[in-house]
Protein backbone atom coordinates (compact mmCIF):
# COMPACT_ATOMS: atom_id res chain seq x y z
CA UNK A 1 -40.69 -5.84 6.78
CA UNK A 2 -39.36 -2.56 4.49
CA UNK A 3 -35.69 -2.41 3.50
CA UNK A 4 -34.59 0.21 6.30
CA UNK A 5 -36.15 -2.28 8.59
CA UNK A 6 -34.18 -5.27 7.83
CA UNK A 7 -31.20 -2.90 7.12
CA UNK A 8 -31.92 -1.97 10.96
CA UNK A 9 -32.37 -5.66 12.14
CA UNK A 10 -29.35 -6.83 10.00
CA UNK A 11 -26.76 -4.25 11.67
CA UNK A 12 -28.47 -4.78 15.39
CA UNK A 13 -27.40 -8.67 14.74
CA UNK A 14 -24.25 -7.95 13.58
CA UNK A 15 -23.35 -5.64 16.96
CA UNK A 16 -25.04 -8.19 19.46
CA UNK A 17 -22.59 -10.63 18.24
CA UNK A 18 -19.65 -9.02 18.98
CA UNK A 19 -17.61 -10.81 21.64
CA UNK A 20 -15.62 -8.71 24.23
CA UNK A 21 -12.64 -9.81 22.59
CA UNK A 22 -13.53 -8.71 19.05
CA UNK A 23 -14.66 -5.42 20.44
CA UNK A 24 -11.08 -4.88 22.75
CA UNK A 25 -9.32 -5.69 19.10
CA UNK A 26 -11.97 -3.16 16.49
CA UNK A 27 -11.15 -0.85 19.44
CA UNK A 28 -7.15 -0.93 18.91
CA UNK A 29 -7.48 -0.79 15.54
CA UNK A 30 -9.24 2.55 15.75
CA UNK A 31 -6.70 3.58 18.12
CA UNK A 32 -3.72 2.12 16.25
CA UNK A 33 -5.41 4.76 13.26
CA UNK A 34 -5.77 7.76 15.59
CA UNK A 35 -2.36 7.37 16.38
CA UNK A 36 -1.26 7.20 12.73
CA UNK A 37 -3.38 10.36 12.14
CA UNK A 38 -1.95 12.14 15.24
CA UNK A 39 1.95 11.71 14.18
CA UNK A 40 1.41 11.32 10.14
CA UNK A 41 4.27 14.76 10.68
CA UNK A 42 6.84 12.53 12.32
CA UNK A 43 9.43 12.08 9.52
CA UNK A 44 11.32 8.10 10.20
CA UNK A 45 13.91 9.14 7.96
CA UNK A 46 15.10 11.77 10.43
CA UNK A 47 15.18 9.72 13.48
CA UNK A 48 18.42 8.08 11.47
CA UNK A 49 20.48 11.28 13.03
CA UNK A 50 23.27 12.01 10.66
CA UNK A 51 21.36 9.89 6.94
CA UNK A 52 20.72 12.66 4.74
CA UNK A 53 17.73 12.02 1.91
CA UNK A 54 16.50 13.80 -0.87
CA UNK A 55 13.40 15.40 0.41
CA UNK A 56 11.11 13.36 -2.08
CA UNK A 57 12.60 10.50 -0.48
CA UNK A 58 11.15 12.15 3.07
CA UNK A 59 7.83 12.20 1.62
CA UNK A 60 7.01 8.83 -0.54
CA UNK A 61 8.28 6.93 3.29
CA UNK A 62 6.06 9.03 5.57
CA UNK A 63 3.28 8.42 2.70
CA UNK A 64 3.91 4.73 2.31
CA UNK A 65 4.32 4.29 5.94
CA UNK A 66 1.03 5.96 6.85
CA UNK A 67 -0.57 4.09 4.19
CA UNK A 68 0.54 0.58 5.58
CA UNK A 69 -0.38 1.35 8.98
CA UNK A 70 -3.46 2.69 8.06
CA UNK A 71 -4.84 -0.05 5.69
CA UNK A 72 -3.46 -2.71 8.44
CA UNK A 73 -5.13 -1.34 11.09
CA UNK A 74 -8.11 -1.16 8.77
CA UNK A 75 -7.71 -5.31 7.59
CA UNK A 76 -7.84 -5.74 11.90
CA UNK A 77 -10.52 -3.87 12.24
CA UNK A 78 -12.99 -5.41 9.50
CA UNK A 79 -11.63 -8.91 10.52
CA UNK A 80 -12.76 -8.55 14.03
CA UNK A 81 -16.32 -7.32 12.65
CA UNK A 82 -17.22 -10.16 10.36
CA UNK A 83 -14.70 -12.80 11.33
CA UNK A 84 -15.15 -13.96 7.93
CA UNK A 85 -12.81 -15.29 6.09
CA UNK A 86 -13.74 -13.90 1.98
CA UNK A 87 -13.96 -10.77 3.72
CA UNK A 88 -10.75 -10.76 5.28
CA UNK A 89 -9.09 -11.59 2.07
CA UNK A 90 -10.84 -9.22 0.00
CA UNK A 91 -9.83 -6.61 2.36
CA UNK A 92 -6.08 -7.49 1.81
CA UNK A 93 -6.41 -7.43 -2.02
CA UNK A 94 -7.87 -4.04 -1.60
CA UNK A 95 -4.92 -3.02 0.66
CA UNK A 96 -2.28 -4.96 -1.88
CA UNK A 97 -4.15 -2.82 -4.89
CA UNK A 98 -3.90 0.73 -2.53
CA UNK A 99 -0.18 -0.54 -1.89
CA UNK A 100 1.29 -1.31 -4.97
CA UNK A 101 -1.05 0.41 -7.81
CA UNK A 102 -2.64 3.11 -6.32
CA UNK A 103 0.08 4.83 -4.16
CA UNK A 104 2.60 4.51 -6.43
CA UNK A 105 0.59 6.44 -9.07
CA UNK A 106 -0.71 9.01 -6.22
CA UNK A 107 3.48 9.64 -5.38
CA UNK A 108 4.13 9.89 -9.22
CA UNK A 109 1.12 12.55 -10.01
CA UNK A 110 1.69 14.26 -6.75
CA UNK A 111 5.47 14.80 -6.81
CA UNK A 112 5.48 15.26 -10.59
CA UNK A 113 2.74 18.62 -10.34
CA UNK A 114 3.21 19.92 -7.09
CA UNK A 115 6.20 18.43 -5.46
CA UNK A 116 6.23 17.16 -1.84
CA UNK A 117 3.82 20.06 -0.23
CA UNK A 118 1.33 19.06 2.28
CA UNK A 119 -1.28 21.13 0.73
CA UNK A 120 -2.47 19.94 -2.52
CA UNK A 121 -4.92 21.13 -6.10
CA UNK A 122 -8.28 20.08 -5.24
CA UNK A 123 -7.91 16.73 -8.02
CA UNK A 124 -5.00 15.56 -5.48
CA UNK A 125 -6.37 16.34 -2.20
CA UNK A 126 -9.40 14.05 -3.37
CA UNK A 127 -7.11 11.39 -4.42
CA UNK A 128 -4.73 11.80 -1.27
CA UNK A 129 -7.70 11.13 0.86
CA UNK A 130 -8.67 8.18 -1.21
CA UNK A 131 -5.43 6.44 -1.16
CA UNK A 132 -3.30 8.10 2.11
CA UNK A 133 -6.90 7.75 4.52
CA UNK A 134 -8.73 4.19 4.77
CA UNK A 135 -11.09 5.45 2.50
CA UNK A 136 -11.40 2.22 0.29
CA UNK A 137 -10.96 -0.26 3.43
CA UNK A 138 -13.43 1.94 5.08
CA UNK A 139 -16.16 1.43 1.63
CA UNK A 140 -15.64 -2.15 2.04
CA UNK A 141 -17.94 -2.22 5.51
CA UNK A 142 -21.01 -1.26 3.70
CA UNK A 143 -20.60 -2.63 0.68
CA UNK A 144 -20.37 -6.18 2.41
CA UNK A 145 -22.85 -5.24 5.07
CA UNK A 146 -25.72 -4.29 1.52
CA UNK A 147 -24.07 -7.53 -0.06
CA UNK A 148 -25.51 -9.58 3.04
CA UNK A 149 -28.71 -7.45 3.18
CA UNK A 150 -29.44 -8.24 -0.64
CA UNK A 151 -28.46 -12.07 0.28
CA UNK A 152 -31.10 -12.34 2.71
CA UNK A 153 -33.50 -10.84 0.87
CA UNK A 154 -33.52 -12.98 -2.30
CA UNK A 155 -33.33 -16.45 0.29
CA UNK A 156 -36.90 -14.92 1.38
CA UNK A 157 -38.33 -14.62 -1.98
């Protein structure tokens, strides 16, 4: 059996296995981050009414916000795939490290250079859709699906 074909076999397992109730929750997790992407413009900090912020202040909570919802959504999500516990948790580091090192840095770089415009310089549009988006949570899917290829392989040799 070639690579691509256990590749195949190894993601057709995966999918059969999935209970309804594991596929109702992957399914609100995508929705929970559509729904994040359809109001990222809704601003919290305005539905105070008469609070008045520094417009910075505007951007780093709808940033942080979006970023906590999305990576959340994102921990659901892979949890209901493998139901595995390592997974789980090395899903939440990578959210903890997009949280607290990676954003911060983003908000610094970003506000520092451009201020809090919604279009960014090439350099920070890449980085905004590394950090702001699921990307990393996202990565983590194949990287543990190959992980679990490469494991089977070497327990046939």
């Amino acid at each position: 059996m070639g690579k691509e074909d256990m590749a195949f076999e190894g993601l057709k397992e995966v999918f059969s296995n999935l209970s309804r109730e594991r596929l109702i929750v992957m399914a609100i997790a995508l929705g929970g981050i559509a729904f994040v992407f359809l109001f990222q413009g809704v601003d919290i900090l305005e539905l105070c009414g008469s609070c008045t912020f520094h417009p910075y202040t505007h951007f780093v909570v709808r940033k942080t916000v979006r970023v906590l919802l999305n990576d959340s959504f994102m921990l659901l999500f892979i949890h209901a795939l493998f139901l595995d516990r390592s997974v789980t948790r090395l899903a939440w580091y990578i959210q903890l490290v997009d949280t607290l090192v990676l954003l911060p840095i983003y908000l610094i770089v970003k506000l520092s250079y451009e201020g809090d415009a919604e279009i960014s310089i090439p350099l920070l549009s890449q980085l905004h859709r590394l950090i702001v988006n699921p990307t990393l949570m996202v990565l983590l899917i194949p990287a543990v699906y190959y992980q679990r290829i490469r494991a089977k392989q070497q327990e046939q040799k």
